[in-house]
Protein backbone atom coordinates (compact mmCIF):
# COMPACT_ATOMS: atom_id res chain seq x y z
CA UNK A 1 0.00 0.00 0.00
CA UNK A 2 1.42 3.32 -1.06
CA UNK A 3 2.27 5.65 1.97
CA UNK A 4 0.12 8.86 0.51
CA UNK A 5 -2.73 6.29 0.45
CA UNK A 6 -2.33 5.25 4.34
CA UNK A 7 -2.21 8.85 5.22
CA UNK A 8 -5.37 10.22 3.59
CA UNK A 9 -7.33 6.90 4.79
CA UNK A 10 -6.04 8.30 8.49
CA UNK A 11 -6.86 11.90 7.77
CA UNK A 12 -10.37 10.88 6.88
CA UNK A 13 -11.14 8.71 9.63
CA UNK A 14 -9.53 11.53 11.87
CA UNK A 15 -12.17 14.13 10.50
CA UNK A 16 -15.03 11.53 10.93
CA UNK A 17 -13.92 10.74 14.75
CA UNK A 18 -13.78 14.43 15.09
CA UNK A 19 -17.11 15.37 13.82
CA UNK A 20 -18.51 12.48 15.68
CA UNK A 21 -16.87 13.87 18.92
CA UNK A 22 -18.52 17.21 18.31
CA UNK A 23 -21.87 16.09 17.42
CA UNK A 24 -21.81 13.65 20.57
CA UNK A 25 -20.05 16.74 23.22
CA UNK A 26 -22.80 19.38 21.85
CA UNK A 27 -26.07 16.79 21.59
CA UNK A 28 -25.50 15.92 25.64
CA UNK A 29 -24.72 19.81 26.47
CA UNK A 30 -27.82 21.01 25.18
CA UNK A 31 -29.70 17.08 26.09
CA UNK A 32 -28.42 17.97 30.16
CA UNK A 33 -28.96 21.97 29.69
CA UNK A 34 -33.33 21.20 28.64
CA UNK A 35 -33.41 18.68 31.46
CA UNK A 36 -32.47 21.45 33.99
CA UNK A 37 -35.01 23.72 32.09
CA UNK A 38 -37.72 21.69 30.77
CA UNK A 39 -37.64 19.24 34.19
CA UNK A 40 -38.42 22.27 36.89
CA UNK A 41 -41.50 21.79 38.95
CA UNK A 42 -44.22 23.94 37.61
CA UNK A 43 -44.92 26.76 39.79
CA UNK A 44 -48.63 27.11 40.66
CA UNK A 45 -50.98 30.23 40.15
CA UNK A 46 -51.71 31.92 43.19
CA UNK A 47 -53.11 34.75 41.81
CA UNK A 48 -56.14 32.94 40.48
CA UNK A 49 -57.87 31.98 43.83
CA UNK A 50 -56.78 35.20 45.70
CA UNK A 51 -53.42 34.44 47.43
CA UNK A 52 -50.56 36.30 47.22
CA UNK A 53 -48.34 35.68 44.75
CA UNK A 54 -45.33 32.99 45.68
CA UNK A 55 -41.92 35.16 47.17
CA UNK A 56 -38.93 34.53 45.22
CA UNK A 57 -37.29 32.23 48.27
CA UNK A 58 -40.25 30.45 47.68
CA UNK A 59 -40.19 29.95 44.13
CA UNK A 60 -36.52 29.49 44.29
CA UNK A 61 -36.99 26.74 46.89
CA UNK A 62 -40.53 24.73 44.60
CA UNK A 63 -37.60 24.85 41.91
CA UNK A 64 -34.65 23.23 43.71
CA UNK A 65 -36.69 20.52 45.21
CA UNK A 66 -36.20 17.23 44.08
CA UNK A 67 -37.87 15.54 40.85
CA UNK A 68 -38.20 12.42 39.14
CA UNK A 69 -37.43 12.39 35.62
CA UNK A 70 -38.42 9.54 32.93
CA UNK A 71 -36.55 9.77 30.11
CA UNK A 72 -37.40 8.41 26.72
CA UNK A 73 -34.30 6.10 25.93
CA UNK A 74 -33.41 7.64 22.66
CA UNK A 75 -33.46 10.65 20.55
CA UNK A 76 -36.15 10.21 18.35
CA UNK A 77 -37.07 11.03 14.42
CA UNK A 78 -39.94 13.39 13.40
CA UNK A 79 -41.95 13.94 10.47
CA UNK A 80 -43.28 17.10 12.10
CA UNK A 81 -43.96 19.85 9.51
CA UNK A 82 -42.93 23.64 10.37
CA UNK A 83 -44.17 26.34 8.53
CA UNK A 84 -41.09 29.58 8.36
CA UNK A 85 -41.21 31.88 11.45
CA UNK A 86 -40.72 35.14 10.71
CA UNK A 87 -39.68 35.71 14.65
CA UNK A 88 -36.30 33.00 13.93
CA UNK A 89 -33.35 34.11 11.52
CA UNK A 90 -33.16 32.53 8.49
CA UNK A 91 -30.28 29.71 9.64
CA UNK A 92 -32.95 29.11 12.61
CA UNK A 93 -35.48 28.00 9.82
CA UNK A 94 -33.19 26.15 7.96
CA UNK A 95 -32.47 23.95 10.66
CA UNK A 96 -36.44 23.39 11.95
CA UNK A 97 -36.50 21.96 7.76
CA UNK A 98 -33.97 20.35 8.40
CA UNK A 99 -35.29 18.45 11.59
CA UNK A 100 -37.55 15.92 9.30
CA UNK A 101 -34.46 14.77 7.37
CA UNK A 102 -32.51 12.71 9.94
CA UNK A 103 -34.18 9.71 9.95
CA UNK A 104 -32.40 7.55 12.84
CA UNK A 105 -32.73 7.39 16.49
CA UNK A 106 -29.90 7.54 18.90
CA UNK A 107 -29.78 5.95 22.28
CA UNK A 108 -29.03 7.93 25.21
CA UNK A 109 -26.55 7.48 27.82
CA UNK A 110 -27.60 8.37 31.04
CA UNK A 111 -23.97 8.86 32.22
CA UNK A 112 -22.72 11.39 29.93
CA UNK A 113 -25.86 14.06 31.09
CA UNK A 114 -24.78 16.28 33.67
CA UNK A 115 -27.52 18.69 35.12
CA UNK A 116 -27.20 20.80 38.07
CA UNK A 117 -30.47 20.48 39.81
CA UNK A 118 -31.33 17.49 42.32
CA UNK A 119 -33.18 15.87 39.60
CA UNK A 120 -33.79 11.67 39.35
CA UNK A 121 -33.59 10.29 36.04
CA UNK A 122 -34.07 7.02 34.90
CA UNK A 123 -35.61 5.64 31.41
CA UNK A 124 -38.98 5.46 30.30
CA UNK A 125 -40.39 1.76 30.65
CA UNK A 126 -42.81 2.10 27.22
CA UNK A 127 -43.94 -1.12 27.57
CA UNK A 128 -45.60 -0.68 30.84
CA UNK A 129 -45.95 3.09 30.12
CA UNK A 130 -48.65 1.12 26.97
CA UNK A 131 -49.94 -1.25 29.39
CA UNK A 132 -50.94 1.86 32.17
CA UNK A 133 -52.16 5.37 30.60
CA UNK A 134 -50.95 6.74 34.49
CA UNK A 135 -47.47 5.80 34.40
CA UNK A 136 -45.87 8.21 34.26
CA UNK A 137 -48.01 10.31 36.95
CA UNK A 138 -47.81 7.48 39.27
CA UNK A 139 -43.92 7.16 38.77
CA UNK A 140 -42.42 10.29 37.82
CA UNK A 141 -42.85 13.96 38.21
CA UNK A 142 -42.33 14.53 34.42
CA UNK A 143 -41.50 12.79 31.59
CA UNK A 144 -39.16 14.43 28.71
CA UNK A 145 -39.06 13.35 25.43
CA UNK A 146 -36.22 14.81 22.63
CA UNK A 147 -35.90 14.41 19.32
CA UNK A 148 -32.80 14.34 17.40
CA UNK A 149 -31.09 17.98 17.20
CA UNK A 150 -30.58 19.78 13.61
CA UNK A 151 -27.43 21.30 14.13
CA UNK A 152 -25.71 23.78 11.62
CA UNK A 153 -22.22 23.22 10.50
CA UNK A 154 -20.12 25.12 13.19
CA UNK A 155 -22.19 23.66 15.75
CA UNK A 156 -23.54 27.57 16.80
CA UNK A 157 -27.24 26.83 16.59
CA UNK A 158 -29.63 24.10 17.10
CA UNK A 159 -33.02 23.04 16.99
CA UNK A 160 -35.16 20.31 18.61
CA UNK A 161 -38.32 19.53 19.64
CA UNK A 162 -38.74 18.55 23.06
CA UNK A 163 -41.92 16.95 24.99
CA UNK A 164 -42.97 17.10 28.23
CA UNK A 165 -45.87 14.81 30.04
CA UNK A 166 -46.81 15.34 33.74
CA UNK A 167 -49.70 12.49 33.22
CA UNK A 168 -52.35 11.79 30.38
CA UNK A 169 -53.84 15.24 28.99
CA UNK A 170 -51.51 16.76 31.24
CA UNK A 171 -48.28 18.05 28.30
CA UNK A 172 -47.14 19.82 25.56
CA UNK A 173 -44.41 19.88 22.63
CA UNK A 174 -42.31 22.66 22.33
CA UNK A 175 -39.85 23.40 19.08
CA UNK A 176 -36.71 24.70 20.93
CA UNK A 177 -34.30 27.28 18.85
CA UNK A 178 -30.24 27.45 21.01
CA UNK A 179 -27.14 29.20 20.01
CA UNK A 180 -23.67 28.50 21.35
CA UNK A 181 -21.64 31.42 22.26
CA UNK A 182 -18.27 30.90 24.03
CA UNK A 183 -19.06 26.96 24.42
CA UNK A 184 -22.23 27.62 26.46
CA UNK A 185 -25.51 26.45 24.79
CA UNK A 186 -28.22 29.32 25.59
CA UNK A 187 -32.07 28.39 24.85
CA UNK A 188 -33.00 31.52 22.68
CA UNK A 189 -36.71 30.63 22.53
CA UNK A 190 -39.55 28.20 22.05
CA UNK A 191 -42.63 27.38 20.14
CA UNK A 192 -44.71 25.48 21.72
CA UNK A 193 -46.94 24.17 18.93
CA UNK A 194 -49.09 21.07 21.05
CA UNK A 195 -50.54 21.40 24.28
CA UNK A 196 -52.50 18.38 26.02
């Protein structure tokens, strides 16, 4: 085998690991970042039946208590169809077209997620989740479901669609728009486009 050959074979494989690397780093940044966001007890409304509204100490404190979290076991696929949002950039939409276009699923390892709030998590057991329509309420505070992420090709913004489930008719879907700056992944909005 010629030498040249053995060295472009190695450069290739190098740039493959590499972007794999990336795409692996970035998914479980912004995976661990949603659970800390999306996995916060829900604060209730006070206001409604006459109370005062909840002090900050107190909202800080319904936040930082601990939750269980079900996970579904892999990043899923979706055939979900966005229309162009005016209120997103134009790379922003790009990616949400993009979203329908990567086809696999990818497991996720519960090892490499590292959140900062006193949070559970543990997998999703779908069979028994099919078997029992309160599984998840009678388990877990929340359930979060992601789908794969549409990255662009600096890894600078993403978009996903994440689900949340406190119980049957109890959960929405949310279309989630991030941008990297100085290797911190920011959420920069969401469109919540199904509510249950």
């Amino acid at each position: 085998m010629k030498p040249a050959f053995i060295i472009l074979v190695f450069l290739i494989s190098s740039c493959q690991s590499g972007n794999t690397d990336l795409l692996e780093k970035n998914t479980y940044q912004i995976v661990s970042l949603l659970i800390d966001e999306f996995g916060t007890p829900t604060i209730p409304p006070r206001e409604i039946y006459g109370l005062k509204p909840f002090t900050k100490i107190q909202i800080d404190s319904i936040k930082n208590r601990k939750q269980k979290i079900a996970l579904y076991p892999k990043l899923q696929s979706s055939d979900e169809e966005f229309v162009y949002n005016d209120d997103f950039d134009k790379e922003f939409n790009k990616l949400v077209s993009m979203l329908k276009h990567i086809k696999d699923s990818k497991a996720i390892d519960l090892t490499k997620i590292k959140i900062d709030r006193p949070y559970q998590l543990s997998f999703i057991d779908t069979v028994a989740m099919k078997n029992d329509r309160r599984y998840i309420e009678k388990n877990f505070d929340k359930s979060l479901y992601f789908s794969r992420i549409s990255f662009n090709q600096d890894y600078t913004k993403a978009v996903l669609i994440v689900g949340v489930s406190m119980g049957p008719l109890n959960g929405y879907g949310s279309l989630v728009f991030l941008e990297n700056t100085n290797n911190t992944w920011k959420i920069k909005g969401a469109d919540t486009f199904s509510i249950s």
